[in-house]
N, C-alpha and C. Protein backbone atom coordinates (compact mmCIF):
# COMPACT_ATOMS: atom_id res chain seq x y z
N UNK A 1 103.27 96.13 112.91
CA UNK A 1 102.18 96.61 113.73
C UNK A 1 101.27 97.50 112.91
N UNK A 2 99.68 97.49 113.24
CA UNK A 2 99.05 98.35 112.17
C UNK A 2 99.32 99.39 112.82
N UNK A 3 99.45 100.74 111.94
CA UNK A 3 99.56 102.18 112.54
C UNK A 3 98.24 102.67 113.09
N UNK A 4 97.11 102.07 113.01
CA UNK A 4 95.72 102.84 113.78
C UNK A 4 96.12 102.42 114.66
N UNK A 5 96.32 100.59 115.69
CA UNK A 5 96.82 100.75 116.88
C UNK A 5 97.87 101.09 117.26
N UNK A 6 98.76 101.53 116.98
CA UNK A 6 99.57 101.94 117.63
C UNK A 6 99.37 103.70 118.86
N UNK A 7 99.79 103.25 119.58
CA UNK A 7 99.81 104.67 120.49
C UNK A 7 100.20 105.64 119.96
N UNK A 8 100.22 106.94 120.60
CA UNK A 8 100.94 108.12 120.24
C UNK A 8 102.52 108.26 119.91
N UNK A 9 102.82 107.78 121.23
CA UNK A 9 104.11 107.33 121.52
C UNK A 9 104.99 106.50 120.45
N UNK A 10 104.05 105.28 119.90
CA UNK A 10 104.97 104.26 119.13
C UNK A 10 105.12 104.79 117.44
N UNK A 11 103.97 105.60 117.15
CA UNK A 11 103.85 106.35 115.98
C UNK A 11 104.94 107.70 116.29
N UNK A 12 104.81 108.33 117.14
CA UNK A 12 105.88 109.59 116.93
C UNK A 12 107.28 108.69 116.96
N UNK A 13 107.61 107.45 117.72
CA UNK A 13 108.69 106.66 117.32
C UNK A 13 108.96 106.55 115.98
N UNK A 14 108.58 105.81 115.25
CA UNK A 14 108.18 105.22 114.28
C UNK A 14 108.65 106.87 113.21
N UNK A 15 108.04 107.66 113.58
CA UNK A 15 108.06 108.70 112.49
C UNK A 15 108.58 109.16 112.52
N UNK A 16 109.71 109.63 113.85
CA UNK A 16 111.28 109.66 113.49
C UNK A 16 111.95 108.79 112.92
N UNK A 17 111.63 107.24 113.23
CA UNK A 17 112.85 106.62 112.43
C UNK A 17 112.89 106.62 110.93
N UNK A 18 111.38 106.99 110.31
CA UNK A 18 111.10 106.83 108.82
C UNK A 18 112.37 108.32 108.98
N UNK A 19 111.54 109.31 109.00
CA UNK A 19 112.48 110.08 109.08
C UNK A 19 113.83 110.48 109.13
N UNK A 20 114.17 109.75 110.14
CA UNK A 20 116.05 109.93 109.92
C UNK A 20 116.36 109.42 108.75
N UNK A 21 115.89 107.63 108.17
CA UNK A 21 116.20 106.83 107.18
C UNK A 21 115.97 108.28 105.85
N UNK A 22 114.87 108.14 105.72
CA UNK A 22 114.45 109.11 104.68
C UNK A 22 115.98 110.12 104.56
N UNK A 23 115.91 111.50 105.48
CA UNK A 23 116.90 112.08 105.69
C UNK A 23 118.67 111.45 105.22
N UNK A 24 118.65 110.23 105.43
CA UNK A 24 120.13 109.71 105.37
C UNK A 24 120.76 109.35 103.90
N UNK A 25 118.94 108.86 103.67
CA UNK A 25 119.27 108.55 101.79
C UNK A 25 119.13 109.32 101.16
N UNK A 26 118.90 110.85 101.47
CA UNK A 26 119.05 111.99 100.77
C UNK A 26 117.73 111.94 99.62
N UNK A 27 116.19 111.83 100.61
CA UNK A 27 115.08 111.19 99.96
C UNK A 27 114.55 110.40 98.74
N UNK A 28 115.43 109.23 98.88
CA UNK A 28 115.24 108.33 97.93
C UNK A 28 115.10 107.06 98.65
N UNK A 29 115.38 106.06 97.53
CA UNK A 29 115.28 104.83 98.40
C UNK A 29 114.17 104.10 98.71
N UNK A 30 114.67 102.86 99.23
CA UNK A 30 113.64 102.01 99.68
C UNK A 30 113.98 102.20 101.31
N UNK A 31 112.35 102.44 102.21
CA UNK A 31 112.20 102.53 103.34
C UNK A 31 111.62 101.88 104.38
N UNK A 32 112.11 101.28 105.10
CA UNK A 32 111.42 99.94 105.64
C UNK A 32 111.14 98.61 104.69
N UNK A 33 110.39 98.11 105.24
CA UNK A 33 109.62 97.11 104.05
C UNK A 33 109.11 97.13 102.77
N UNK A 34 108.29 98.97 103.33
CA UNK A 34 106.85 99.28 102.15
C UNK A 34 106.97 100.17 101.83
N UNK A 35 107.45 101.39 102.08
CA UNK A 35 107.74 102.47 101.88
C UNK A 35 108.72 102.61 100.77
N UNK A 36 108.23 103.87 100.09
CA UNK A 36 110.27 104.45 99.01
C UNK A 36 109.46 105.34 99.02
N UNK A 37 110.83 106.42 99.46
CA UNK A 37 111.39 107.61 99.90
C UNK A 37 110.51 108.87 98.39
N UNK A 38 110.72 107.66 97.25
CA UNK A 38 109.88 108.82 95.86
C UNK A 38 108.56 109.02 95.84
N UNK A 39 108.10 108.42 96.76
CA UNK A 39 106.31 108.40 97.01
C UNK A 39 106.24 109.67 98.15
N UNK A 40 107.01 109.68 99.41
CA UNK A 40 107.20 110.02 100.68
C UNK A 40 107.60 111.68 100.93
N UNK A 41 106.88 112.65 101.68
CA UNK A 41 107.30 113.71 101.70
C UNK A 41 107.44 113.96 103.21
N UNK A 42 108.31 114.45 103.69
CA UNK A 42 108.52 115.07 105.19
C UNK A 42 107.70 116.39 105.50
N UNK A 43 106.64 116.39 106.14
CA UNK A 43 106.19 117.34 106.69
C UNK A 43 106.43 117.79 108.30
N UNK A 44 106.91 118.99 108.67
CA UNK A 44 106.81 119.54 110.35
C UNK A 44 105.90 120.53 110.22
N UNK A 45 105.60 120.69 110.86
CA UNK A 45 103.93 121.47 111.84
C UNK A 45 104.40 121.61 113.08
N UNK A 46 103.24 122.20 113.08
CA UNK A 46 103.38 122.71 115.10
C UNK A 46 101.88 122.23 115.49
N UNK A 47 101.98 121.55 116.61
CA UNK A 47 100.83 121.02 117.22
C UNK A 47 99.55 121.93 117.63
N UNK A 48 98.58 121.60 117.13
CA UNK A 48 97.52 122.38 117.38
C UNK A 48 97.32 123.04 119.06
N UNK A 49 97.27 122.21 119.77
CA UNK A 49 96.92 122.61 121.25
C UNK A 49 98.44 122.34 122.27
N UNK A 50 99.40 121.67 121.63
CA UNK A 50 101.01 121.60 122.33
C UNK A 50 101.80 122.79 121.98
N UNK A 51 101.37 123.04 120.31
CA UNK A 51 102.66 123.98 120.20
C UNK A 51 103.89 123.33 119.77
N UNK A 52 103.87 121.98 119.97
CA UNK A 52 105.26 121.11 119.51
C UNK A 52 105.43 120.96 118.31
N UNK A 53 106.93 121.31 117.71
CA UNK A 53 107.06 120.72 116.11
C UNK A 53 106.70 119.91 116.52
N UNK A 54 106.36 118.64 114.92
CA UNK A 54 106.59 117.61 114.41
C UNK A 54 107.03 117.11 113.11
N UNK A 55 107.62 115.95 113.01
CA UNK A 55 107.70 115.78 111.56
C UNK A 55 107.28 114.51 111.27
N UNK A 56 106.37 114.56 110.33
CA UNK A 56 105.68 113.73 110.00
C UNK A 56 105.73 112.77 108.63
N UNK A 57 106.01 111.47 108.47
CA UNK A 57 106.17 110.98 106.90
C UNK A 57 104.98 111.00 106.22
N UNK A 58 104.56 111.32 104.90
CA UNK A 58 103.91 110.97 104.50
C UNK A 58 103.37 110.88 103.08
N UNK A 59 102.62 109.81 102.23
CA UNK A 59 102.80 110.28 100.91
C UNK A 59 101.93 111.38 100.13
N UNK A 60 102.73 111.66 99.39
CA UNK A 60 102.45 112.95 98.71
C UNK A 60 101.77 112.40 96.81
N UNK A 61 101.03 113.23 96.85
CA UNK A 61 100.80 113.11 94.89
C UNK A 61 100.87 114.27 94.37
N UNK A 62 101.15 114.28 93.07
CA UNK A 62 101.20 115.40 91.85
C UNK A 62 100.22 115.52 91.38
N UNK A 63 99.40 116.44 91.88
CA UNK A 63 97.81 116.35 91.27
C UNK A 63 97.93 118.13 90.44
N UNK A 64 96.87 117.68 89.31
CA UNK A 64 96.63 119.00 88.95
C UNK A 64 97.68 120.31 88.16
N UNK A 65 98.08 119.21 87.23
CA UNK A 65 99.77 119.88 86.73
C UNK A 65 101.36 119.91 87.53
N UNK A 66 101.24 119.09 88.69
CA UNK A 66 102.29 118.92 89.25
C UNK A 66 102.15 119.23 90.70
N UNK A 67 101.07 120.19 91.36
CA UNK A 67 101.07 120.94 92.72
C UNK A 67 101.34 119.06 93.52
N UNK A 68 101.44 119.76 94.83
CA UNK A 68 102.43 118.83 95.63
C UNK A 68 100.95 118.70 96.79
N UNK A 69 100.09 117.35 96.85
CA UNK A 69 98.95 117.15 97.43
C UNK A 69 98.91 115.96 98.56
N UNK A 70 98.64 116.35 99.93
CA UNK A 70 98.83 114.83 100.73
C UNK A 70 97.63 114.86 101.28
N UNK A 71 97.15 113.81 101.22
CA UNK A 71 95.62 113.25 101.50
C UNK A 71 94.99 112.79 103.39
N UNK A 72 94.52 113.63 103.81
CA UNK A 72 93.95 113.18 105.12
C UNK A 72 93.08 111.72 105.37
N UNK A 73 93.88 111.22 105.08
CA UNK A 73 92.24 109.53 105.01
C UNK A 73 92.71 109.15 106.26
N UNK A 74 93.84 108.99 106.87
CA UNK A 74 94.43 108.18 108.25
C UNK A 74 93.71 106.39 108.02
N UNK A 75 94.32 106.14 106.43
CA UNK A 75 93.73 105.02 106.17
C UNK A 75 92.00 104.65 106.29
N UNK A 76 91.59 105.70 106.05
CA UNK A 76 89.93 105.44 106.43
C UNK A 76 89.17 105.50 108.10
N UNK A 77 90.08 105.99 108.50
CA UNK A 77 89.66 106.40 110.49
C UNK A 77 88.33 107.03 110.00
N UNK A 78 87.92 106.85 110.88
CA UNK A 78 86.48 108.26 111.16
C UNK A 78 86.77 109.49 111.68
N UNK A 79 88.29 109.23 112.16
CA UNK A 79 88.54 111.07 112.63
C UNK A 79 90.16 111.58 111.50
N UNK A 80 89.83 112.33 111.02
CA UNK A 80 91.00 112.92 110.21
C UNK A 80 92.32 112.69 111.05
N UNK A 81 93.73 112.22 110.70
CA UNK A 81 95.08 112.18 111.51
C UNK A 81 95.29 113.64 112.21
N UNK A 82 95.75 113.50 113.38
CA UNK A 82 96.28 115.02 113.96
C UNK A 82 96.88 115.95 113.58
N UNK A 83 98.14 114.82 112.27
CA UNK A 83 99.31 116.15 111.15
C UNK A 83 97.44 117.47 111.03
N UNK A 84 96.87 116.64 110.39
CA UNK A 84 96.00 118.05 109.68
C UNK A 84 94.89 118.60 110.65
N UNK A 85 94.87 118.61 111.83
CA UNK A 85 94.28 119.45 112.31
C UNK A 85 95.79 120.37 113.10
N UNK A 86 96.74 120.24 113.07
CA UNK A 86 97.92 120.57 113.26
C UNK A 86 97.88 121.63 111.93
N UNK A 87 97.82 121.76 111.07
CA UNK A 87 97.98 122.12 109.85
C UNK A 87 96.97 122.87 109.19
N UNK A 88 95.72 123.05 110.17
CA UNK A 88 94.63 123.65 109.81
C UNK A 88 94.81 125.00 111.10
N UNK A 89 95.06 124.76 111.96
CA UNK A 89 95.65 125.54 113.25
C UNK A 89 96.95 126.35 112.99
N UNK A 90 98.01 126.07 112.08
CA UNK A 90 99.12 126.50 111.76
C UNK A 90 99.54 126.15 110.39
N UNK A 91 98.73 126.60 109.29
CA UNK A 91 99.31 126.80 107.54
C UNK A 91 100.18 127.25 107.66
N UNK A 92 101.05 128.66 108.48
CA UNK A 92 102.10 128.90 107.69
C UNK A 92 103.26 128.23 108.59
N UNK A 93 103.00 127.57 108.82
CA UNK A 93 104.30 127.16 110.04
C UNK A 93 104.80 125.60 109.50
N UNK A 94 104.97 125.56 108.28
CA UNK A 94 105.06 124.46 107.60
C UNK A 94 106.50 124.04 106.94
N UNK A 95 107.16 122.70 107.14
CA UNK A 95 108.69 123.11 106.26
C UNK A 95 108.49 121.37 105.36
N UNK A 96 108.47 121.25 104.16
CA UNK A 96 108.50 120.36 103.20
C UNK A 96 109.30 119.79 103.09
N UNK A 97 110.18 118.26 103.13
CA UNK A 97 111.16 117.76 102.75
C UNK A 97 110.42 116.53 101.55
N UNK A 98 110.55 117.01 100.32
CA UNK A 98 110.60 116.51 99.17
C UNK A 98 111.94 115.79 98.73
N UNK A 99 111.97 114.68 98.79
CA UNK A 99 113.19 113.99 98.12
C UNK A 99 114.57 114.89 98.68
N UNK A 100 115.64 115.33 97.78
CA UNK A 100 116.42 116.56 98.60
C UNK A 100 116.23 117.61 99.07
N UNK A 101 115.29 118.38 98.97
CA UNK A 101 114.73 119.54 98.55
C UNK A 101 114.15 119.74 99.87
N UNK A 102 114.16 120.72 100.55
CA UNK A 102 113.60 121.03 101.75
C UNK A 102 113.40 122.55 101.43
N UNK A 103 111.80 123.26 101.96
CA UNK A 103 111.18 124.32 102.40
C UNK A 103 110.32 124.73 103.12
N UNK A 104 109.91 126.14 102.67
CA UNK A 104 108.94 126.35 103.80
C UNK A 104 107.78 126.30 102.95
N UNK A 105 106.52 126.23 103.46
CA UNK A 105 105.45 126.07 102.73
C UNK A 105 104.36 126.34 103.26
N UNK A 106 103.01 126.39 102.74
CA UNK A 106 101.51 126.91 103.24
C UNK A 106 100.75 125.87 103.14
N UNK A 107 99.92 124.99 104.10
CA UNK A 107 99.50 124.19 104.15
C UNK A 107 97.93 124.92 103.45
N UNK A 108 97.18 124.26 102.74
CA UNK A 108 95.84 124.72 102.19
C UNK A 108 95.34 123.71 101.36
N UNK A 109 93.92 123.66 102.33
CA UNK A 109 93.19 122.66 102.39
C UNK A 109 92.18 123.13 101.07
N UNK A 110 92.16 122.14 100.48
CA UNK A 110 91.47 122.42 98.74
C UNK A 110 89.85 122.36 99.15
N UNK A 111 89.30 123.34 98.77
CA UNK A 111 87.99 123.92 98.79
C UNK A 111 87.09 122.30 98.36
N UNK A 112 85.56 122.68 98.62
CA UNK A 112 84.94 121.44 98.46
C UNK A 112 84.87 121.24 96.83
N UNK A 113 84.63 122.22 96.12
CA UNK A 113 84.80 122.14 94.19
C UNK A 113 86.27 121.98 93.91
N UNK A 114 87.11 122.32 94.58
CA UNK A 114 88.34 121.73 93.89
C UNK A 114 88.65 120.37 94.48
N UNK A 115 88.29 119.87 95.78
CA UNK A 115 88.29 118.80 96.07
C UNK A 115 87.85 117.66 95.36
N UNK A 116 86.80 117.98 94.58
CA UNK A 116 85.83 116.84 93.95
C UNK A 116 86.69 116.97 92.27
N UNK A 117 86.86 117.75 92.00
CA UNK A 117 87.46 117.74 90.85
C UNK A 117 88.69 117.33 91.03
N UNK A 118 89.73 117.22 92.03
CA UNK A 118 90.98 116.55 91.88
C UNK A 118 90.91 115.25 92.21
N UNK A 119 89.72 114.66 93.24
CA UNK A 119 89.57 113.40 93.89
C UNK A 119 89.66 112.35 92.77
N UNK A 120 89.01 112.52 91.17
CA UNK A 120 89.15 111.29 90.62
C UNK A 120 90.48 111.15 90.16
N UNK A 121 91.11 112.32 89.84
CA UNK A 121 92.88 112.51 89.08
C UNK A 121 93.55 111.39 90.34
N UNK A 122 93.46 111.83 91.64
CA UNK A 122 94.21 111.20 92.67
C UNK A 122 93.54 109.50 92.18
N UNK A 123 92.56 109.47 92.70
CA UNK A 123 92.18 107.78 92.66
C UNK A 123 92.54 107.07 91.00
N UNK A 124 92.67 108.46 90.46
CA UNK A 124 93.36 107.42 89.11
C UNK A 124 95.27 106.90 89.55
N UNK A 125 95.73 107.64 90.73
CA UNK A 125 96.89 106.91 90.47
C UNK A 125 97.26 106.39 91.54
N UNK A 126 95.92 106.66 92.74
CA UNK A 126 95.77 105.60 94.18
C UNK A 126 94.60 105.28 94.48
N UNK A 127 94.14 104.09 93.55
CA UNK A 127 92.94 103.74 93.80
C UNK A 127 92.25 103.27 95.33
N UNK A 128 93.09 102.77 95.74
CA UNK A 128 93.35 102.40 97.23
C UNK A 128 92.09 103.70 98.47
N UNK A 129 92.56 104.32 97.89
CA UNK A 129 91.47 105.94 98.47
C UNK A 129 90.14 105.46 98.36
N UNK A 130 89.80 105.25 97.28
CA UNK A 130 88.02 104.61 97.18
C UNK A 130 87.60 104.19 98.63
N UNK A 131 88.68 102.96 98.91
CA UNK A 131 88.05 102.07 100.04
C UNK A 131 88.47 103.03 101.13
N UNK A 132 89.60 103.75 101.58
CA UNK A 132 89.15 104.74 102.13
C UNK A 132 88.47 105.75 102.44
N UNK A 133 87.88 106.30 101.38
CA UNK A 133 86.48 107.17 101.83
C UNK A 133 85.34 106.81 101.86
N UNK A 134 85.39 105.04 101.23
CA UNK A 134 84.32 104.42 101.74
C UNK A 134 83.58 104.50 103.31
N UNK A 135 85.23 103.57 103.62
CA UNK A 135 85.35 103.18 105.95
C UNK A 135 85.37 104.71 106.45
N UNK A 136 85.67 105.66 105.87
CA UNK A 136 85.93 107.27 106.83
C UNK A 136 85.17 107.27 107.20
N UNK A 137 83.69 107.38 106.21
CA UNK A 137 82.08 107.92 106.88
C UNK A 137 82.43 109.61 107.09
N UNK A 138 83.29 110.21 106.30
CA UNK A 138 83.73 111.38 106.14
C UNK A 138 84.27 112.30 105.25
N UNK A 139 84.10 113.10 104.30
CA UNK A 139 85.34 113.44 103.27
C UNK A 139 86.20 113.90 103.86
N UNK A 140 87.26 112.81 103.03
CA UNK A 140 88.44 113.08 103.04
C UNK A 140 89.13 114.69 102.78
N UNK A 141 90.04 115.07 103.31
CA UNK A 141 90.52 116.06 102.78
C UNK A 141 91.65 115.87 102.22
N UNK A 142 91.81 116.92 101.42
CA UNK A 142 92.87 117.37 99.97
C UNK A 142 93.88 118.27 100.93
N UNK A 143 95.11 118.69 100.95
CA UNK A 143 96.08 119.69 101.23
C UNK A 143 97.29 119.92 100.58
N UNK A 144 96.68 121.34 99.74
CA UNK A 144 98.11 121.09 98.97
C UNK A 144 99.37 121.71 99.95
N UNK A 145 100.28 121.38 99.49
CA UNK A 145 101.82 121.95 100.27
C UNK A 145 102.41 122.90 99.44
N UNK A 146 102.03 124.04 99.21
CA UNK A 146 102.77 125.28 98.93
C UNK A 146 103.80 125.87 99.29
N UNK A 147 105.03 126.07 98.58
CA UNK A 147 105.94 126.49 98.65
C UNK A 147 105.89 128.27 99.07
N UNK A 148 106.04 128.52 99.72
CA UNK A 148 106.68 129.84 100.24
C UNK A 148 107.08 130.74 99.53
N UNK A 149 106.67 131.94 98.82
CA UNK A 149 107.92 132.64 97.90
C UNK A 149 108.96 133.08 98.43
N UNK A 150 109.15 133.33 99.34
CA UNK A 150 110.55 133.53 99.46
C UNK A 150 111.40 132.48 100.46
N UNK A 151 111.14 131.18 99.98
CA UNK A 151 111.81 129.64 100.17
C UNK A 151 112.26 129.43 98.58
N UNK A 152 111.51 130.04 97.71
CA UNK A 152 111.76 129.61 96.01
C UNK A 152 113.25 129.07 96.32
N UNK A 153 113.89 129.99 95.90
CA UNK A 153 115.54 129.92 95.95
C UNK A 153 116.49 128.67 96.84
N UNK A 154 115.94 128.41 97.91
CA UNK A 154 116.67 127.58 98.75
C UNK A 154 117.15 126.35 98.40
């Protein structure tokens, strides 16, 4: 099923089950069909206007010496996915599941000059983005996932 149609409902389905899978292989793996778990980072948030966790799959890149970056395109929608207005409403209420590795973290949305300067690093290793900010009719946003200092240790 494409994920733009899908409902609310069949996507928060759906993103538990990536989820548990993810979770079970101790973030590795191959996930579903298309997915592996080494591309894939677990993000929870709290809903902008619910208040509800969530946890959300999604892929992540190493942009910029390694920082940990997940891209708002919602495949090229015209409206940014809900994770990041969730995430613009609640930065610090953030917990990261990287491969094993789980924390807390600061969601922060990369300024419009650092945006443009990381955008070609990213499309050098997901070109795929082009044609997404083509269909958006929007810039895309950048968010890096910052670790917490005092999550370091965990």
């Amino acid at each position: 099923m494409d994920p733009l149609s899908m409902t609310t409902e069949q996507r928060n389905a759906l993103n538990q089950q990536v989820a548990e899978q993810f979770r079970a292989q101790g973030g590795s793996g191959k996930i579903g069909e298309m997915m592996h778990a080494d591309r894939m980072v677990l993000v929870t948030h709290t809903g902008a206007r619910s208040g509800k966790r969530r946890t959300t799959p999604l892929g992540f890149w190493r942009l910029d010496g390694g920082r940990v970056f997940i891209v708002a395109s919602a495949m090229g929608a015209p409206r940014a996915p809900d994770w990041f207005h969730n995430l613009v409403a609640h930065p610090d209420e953030v917990v990261v599941e990287l491969g094993p590795e789980r924390y807390d973290a600061v969601a922060a949305v990369a300024s419009a000059d650092e945006r443009e300067r990381l955008w070609g690093e990213l499309i050098q290793q997901a070109p795929f983005f082009t044609e997404h900010q083509e269909r958006a009719g929007r810039l895309i946003p950048l968010i890096e996932l910052r670790r917490r200092a005092e999550s370091a240790g965990d």
